[in-house]
PDB file of N, CA and C in Angstrom:
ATOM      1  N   UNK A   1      -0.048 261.617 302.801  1.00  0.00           N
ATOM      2  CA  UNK A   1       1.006 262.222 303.603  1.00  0.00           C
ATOM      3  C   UNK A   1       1.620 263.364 302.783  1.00  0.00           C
ATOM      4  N   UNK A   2       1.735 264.411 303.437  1.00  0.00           N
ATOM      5  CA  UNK A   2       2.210 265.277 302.434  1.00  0.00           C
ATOM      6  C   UNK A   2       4.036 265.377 302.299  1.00  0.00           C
ATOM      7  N   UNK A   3       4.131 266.173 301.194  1.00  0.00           N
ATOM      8  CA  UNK A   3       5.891 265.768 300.690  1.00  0.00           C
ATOM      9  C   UNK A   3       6.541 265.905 301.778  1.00  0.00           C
ATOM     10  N   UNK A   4       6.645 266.543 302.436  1.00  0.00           N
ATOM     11  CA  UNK A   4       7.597 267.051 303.979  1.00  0.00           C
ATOM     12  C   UNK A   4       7.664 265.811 304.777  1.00  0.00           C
ATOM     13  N   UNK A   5       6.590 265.205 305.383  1.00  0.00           N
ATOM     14  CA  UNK A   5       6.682 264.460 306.147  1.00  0.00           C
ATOM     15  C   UNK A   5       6.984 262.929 305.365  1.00  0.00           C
ATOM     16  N   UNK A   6       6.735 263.103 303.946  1.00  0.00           N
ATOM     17  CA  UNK A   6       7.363 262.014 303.187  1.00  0.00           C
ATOM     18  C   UNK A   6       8.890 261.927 303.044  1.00  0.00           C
ATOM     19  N   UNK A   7       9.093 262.899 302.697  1.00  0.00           N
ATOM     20  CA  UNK A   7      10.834 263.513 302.819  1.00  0.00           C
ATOM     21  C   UNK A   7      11.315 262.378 304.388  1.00  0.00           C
ATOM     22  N   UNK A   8      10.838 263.459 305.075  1.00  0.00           N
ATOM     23  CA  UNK A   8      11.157 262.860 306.344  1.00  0.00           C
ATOM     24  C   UNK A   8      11.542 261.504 306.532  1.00  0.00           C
ATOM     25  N   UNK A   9      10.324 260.370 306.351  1.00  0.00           N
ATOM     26  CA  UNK A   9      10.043 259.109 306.589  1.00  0.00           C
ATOM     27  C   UNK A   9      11.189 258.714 305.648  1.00  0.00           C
ATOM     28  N   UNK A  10      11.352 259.264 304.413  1.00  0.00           N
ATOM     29  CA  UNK A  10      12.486 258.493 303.439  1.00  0.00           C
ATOM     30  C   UNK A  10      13.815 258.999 304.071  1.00  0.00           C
ATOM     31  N   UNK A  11      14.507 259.368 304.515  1.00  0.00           N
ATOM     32  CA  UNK A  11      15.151 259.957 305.167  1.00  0.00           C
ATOM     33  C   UNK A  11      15.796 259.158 306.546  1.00  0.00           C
ATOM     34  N   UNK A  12      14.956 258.930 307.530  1.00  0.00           N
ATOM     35  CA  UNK A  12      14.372 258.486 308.588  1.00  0.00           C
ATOM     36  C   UNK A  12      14.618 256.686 307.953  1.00  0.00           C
ATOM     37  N   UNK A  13      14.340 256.083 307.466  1.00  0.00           N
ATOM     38  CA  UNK A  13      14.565 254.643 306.891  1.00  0.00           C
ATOM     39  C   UNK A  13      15.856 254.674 306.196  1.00  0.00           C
ATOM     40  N   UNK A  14      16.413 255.626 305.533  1.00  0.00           N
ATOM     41  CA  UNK A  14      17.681 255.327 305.012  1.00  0.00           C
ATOM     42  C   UNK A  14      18.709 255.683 305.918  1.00  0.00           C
ATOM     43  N   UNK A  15      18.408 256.506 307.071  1.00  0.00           N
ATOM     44  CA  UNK A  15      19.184 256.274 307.895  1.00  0.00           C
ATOM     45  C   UNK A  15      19.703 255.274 308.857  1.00  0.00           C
ATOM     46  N   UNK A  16      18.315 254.346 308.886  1.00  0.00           N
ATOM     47  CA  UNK A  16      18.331 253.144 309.814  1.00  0.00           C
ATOM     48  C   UNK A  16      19.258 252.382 308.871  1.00  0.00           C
ATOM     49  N   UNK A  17      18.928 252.135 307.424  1.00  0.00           N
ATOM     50  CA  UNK A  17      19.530 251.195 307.174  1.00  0.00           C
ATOM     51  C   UNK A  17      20.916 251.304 306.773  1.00  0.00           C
ATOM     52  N   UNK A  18      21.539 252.769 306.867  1.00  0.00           N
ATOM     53  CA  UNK A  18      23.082 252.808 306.976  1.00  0.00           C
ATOM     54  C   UNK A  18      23.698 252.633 308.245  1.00  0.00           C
ATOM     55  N   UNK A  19      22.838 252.746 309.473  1.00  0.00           N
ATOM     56  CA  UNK A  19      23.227 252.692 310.627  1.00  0.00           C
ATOM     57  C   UNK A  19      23.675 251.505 310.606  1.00  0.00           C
ATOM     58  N   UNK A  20      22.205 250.542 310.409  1.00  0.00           N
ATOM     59  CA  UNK A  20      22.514 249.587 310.577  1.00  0.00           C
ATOM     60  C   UNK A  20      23.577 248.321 309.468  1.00  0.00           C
ATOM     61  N   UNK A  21      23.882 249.138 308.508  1.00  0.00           N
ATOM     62  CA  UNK A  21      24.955 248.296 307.323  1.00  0.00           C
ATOM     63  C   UNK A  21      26.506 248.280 308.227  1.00  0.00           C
ATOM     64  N   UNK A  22      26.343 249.775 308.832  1.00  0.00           N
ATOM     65  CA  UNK A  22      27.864 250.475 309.374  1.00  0.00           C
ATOM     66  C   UNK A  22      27.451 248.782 310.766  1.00  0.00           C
ATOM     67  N   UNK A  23      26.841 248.547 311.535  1.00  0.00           N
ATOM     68  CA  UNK A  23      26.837 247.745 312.304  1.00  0.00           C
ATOM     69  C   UNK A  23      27.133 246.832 312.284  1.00  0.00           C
ATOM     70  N   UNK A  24      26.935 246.486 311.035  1.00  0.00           N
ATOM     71  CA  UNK A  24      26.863 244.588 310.577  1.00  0.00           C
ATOM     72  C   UNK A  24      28.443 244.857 309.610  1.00  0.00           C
ATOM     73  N   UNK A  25      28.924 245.514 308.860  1.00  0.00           N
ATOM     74  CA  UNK A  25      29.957 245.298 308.120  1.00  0.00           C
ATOM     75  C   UNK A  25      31.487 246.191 308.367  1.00  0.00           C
ATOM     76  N   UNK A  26      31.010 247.132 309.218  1.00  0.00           N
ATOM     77  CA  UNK A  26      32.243 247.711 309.948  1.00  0.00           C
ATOM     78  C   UNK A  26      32.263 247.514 311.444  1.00  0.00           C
ATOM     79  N   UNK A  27      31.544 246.975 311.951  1.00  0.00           N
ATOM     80  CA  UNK A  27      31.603 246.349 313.793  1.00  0.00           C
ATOM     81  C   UNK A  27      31.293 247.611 314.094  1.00  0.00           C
ATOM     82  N   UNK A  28      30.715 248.964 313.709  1.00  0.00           N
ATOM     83  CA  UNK A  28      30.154 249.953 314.463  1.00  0.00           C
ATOM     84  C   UNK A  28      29.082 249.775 315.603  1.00  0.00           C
ATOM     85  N   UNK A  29      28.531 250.810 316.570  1.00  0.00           N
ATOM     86  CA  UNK A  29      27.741 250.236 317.614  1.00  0.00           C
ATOM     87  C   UNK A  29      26.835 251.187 316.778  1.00  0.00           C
ATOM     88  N   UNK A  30      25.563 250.561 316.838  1.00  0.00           N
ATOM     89  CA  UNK A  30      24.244 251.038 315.873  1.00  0.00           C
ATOM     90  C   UNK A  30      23.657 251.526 317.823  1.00  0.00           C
ATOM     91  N   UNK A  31      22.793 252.983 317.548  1.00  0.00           N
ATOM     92  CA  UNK A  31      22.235 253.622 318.065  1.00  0.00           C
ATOM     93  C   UNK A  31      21.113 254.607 317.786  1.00  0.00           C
ATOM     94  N   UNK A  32      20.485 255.098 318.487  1.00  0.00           N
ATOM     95  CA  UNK A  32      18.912 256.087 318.451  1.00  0.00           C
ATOM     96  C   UNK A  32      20.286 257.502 317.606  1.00  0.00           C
ATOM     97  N   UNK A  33      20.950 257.858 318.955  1.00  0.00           N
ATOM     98  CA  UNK A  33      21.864 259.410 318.390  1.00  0.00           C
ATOM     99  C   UNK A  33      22.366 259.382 317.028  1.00  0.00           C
ATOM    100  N   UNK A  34      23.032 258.272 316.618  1.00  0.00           N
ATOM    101  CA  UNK A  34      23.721 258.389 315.380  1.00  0.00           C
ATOM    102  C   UNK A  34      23.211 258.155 314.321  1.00  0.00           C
ATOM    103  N   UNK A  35      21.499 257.593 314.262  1.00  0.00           N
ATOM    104  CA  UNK A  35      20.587 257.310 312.945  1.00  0.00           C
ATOM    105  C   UNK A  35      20.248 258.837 313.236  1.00  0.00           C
ATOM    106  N   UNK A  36      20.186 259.454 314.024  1.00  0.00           N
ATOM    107  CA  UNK A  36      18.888 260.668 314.170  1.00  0.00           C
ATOM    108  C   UNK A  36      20.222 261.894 313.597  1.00  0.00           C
ATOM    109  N   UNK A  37      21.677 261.646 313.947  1.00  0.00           N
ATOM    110  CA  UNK A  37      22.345 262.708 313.523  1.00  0.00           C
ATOM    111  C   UNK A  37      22.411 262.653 311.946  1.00  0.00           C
ATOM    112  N   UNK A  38      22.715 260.876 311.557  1.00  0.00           N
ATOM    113  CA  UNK A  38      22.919 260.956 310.111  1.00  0.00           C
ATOM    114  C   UNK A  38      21.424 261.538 309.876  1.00  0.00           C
ATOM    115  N   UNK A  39      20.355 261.434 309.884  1.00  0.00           N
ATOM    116  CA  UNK A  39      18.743 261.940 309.481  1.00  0.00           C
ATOM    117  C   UNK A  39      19.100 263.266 309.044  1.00  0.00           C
ATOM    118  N   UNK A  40      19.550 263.832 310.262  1.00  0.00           N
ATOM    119  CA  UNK A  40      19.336 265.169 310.606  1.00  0.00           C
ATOM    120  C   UNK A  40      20.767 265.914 309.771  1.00  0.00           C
ATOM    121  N   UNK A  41      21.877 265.367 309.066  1.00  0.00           N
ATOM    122  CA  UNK A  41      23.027 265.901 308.274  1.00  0.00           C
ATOM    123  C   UNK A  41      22.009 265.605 306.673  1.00  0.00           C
ATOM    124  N   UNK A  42      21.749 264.438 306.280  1.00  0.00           N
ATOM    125  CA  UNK A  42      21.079 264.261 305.304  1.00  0.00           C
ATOM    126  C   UNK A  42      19.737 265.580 304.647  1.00  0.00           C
ATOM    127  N   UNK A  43      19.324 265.894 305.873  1.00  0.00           N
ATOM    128  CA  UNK A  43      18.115 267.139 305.460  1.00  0.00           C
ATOM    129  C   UNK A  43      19.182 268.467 305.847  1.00  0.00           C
ATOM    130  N   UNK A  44      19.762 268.382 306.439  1.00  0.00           N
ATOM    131  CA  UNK A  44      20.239 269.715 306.242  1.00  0.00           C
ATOM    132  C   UNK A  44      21.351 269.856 304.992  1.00  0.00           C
ATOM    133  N   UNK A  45      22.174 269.120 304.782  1.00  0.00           N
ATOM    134  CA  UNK A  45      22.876 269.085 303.405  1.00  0.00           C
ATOM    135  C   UNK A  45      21.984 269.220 301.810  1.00  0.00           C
ATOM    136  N   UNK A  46      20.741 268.661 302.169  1.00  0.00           N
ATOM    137  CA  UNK A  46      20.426 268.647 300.737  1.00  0.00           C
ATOM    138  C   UNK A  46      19.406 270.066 300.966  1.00  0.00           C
ATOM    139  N   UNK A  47      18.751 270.806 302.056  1.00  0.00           N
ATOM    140  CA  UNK A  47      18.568 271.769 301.773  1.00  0.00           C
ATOM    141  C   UNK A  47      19.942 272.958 301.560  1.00  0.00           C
ATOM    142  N   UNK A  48      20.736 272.666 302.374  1.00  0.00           N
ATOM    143  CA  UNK A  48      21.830 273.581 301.534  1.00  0.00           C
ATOM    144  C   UNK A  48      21.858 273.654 299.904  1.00  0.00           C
ATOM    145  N   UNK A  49      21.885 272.542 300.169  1.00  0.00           N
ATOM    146  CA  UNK A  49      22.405 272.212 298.081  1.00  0.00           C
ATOM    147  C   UNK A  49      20.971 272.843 297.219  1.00  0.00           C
ATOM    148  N   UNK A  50      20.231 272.610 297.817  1.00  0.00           N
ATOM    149  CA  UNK A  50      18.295 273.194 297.128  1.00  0.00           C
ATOM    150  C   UNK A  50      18.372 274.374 297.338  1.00  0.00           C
ATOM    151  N   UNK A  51      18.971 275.095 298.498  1.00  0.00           N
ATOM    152  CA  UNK A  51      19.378 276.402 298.218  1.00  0.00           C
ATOM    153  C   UNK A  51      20.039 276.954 297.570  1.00  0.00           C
ATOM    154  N   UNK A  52      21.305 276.164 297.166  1.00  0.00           N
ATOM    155  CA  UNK A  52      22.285 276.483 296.831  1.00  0.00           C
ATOM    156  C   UNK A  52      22.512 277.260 295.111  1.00  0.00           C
ATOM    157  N   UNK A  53      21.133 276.032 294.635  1.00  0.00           N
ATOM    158  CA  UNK A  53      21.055 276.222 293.055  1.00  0.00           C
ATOM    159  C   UNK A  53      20.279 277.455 292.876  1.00  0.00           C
ATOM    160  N   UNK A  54      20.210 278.230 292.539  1.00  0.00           N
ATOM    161  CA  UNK A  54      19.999 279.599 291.850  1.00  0.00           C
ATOM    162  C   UNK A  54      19.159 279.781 290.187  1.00  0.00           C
ATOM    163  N   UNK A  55      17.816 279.025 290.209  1.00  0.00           N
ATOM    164  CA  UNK A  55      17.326 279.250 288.657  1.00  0.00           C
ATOM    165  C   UNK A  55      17.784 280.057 287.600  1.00  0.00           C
ATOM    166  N   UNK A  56      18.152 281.110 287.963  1.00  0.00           N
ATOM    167  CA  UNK A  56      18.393 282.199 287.294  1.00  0.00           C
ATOM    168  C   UNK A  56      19.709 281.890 286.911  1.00  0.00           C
ATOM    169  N   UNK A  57      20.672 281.096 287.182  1.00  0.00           N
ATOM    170  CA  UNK A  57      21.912 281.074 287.010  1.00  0.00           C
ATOM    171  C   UNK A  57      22.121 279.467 286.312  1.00  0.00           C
ATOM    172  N   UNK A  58      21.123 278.837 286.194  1.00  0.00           N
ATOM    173  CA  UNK A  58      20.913 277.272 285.231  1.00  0.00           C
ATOM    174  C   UNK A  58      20.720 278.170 283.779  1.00  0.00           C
ATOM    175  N   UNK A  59      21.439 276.764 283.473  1.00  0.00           N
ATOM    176  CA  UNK A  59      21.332 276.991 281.952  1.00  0.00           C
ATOM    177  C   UNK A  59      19.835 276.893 281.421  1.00  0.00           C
ATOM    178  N   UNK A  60      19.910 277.808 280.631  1.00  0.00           N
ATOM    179  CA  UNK A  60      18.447 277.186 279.968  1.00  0.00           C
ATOM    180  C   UNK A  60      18.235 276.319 278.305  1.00  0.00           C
ATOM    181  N   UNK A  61      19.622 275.974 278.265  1.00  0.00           N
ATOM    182  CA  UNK A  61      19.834 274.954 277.044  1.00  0.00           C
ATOM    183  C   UNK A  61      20.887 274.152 277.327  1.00  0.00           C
ATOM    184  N   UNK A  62      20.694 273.322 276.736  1.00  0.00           N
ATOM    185  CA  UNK A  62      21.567 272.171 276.886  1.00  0.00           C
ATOM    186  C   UNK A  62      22.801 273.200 275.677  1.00  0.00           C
ATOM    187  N   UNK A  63      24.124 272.618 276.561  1.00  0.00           N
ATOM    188  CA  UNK A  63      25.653 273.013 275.372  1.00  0.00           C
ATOM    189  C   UNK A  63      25.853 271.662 274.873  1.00  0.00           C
ATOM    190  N   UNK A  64      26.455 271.929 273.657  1.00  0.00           N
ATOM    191  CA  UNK A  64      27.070 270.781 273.330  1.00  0.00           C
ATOM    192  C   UNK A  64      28.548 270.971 272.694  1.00  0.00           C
ATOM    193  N   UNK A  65      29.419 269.855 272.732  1.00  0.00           N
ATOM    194  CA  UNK A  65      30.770 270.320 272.636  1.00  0.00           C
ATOM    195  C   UNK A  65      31.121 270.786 271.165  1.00  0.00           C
ATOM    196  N   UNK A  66      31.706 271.701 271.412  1.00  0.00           N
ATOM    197  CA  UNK A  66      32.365 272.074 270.018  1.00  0.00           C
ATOM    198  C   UNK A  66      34.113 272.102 269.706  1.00  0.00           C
ATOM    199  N   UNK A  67      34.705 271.852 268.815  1.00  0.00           N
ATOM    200  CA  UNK A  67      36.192 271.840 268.904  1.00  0.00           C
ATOM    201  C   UNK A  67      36.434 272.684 269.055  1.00  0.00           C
ATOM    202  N   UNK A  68      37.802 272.959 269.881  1.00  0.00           N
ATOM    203  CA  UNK A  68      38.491 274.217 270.197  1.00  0.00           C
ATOM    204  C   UNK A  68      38.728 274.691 269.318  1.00  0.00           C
ATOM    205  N   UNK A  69      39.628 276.048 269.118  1.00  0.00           N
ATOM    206  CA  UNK A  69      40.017 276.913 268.064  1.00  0.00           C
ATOM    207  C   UNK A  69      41.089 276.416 268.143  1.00  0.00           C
ATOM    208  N   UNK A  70      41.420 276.865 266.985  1.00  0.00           N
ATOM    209  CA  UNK A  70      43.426 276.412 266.514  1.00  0.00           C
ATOM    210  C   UNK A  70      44.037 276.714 267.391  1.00  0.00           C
ATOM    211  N   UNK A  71      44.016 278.243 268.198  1.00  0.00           N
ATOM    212  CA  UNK A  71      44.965 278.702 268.684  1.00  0.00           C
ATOM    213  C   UNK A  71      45.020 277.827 270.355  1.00  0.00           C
ATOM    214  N   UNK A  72      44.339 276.672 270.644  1.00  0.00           N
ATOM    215  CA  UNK A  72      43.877 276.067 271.875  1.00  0.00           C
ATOM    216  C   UNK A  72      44.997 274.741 272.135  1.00  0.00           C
ATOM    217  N   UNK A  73      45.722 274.109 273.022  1.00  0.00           N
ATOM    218  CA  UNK A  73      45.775 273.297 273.595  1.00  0.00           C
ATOM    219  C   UNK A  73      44.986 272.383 274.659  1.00  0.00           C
ATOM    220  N   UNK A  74      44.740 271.410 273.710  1.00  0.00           N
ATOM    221  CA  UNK A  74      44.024 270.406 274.986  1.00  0.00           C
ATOM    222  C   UNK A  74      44.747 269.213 275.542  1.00  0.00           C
ATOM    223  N   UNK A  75      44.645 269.355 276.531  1.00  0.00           N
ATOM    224  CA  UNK A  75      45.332 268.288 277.811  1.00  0.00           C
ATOM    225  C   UNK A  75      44.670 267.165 278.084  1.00  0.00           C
ATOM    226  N   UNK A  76      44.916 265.358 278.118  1.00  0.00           N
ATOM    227  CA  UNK A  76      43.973 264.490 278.124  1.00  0.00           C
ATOM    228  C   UNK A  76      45.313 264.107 279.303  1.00  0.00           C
ATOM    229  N   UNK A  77      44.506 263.369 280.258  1.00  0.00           N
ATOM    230  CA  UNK A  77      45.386 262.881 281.409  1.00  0.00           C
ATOM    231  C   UNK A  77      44.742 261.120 281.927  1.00  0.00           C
ATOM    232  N   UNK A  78      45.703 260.563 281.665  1.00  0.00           N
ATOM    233  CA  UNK A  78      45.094 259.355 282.310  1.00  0.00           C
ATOM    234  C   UNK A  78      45.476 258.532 282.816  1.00  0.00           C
ATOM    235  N   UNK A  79      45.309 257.694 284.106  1.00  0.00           N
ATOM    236  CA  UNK A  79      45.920 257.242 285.203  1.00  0.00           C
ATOM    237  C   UNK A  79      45.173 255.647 285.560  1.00  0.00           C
ATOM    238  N   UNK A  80      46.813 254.357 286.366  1.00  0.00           N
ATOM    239  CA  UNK A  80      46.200 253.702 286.407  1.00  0.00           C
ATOM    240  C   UNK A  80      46.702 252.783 287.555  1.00  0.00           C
ATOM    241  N   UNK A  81      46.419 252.245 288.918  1.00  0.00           N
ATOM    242  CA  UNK A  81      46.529 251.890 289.806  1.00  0.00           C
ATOM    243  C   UNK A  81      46.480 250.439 289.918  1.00  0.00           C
ATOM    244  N   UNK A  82      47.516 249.756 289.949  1.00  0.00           N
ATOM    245  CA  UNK A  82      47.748 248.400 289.961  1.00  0.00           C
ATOM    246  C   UNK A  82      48.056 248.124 291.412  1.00  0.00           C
ATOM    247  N   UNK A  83      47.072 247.379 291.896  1.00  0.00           N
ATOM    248  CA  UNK A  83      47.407 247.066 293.711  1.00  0.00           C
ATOM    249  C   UNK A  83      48.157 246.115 293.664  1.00  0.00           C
ATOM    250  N   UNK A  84      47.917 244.811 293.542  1.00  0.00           N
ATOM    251  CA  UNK A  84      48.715 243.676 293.327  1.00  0.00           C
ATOM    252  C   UNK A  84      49.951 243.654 293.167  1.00  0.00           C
ATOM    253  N   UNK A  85      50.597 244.597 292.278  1.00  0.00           N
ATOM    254  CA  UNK A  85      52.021 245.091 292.269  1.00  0.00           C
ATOM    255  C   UNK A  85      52.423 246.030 292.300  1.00  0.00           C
ATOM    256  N   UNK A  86      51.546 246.754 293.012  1.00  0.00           N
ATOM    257  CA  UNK A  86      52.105 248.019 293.837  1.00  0.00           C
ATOM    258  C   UNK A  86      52.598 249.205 292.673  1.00  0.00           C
ATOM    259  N   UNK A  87      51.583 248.869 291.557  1.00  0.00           N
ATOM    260  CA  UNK A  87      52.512 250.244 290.941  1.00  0.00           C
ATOM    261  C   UNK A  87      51.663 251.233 290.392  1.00  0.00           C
ATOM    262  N   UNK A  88      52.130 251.893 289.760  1.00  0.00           N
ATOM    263  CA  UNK A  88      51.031 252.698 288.947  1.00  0.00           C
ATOM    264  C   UNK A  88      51.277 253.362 287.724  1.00  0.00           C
ATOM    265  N   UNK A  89      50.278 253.638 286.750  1.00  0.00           N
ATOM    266  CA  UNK A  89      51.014 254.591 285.557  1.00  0.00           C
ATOM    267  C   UNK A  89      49.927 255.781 285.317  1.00  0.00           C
ATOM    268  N   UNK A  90      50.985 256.786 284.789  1.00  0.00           N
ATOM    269  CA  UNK A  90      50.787 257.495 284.549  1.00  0.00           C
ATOM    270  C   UNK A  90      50.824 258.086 282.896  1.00  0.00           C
ATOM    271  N   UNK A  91      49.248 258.829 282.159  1.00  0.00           N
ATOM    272  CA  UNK A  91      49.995 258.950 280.950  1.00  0.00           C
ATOM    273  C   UNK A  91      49.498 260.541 280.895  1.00  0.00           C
ATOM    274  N   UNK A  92      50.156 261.033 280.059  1.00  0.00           N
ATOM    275  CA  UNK A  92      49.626 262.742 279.285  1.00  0.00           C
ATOM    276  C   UNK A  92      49.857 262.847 278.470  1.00  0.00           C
ATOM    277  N   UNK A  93      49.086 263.473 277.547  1.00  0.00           N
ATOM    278  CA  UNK A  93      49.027 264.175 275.829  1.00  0.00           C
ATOM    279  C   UNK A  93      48.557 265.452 275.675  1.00  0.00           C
ATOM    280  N   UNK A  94      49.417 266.340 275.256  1.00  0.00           N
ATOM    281  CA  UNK A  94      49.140 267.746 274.864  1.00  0.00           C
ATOM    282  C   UNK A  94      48.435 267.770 273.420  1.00  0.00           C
ATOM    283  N   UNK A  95      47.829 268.447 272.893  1.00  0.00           N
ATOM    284  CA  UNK A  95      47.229 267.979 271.623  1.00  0.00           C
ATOM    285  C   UNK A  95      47.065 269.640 271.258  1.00  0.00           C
ATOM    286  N   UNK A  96      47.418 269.802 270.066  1.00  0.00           N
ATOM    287  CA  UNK A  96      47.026 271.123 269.492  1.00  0.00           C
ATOM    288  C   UNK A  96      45.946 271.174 268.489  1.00  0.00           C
ATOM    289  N   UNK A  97      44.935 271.835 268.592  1.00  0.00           N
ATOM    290  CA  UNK A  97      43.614 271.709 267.767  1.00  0.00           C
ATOM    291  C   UNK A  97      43.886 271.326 266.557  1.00  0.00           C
ATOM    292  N   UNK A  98      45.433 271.845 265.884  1.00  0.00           N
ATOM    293  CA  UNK A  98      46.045 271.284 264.237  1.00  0.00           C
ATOM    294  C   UNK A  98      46.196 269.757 264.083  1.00  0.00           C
ATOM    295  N   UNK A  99      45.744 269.054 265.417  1.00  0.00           N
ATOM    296  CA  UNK A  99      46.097 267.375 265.435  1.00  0.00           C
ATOM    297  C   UNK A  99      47.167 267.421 265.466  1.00  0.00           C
ATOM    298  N   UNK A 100      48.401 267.965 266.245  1.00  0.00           N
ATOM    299  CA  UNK A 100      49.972 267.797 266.453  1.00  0.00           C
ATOM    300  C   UNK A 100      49.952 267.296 267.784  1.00  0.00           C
ATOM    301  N   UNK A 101      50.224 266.230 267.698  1.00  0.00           N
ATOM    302  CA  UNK A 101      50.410 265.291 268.923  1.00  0.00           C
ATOM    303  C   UNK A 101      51.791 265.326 269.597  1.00  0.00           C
ATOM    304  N   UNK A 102      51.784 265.745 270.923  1.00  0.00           N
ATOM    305  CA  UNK A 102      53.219 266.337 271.429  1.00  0.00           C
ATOM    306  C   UNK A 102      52.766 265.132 272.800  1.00  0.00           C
ATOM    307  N   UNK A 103      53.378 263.616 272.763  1.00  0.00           N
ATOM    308  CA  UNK A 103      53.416 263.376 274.005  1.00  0.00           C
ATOM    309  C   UNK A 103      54.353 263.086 275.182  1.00  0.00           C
ATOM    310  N   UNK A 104      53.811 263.180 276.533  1.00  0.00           N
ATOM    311  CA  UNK A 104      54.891 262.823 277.434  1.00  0.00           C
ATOM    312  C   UNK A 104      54.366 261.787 278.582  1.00  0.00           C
ATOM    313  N   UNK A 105      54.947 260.760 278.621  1.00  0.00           N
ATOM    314  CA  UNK A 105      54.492 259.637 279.632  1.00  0.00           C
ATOM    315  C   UNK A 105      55.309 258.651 280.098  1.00  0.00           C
TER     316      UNK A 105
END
């Protein structure tokens, strides 16, 4: 079978079986229109996105991180959602490349 119509068939089965998950675990009504629309959003989204990427504009090496310069502030943010008691926290740290730790939380 060639890739296209393989595409397809994989496509075409993963749609059935979200149709049919949405049926069985959200009480949705499973149908022909709504496997064939999800099919049919699934191939057109990922050819957008296959279009979308541009060779010429990929990296052609991997970066790897390097420390900022002195003159840099870096911002670390981190967050945390407690359902059970309804609350949440919030933390932030400004950090100056000299290791001067300025925080607020």
């Amino acid at each position: 079978m060639e890739e296209a119509k393989q595409s397809l068939f994989v496509v075409v089965l993963w749609s059935i079986w979200c149709v049919h998950n949405a049926s069985i675990w959200e009480n949705k009504q499973a149908n022909l229109v709504s496997t064939c629309m999800l099919a049919s959003d699934l191939i057109r989204d990922y050819n957008w996105c296959s279009n979308a990427l541009v060779p010429s504009l990929l990296p052609t090496r991997v970066l790897s991180w390097e420390k900022p310069p002195v003159t840099w502030l870096t911002c670390n943010v981190g967050g945390a959602l407690f359902k059970t008691a309804g609350k949440f926290g919030i933390a932030t740290t400004l950090k100056q490349a000299l290791s001067l730790a300025l925080s607020y939380g």
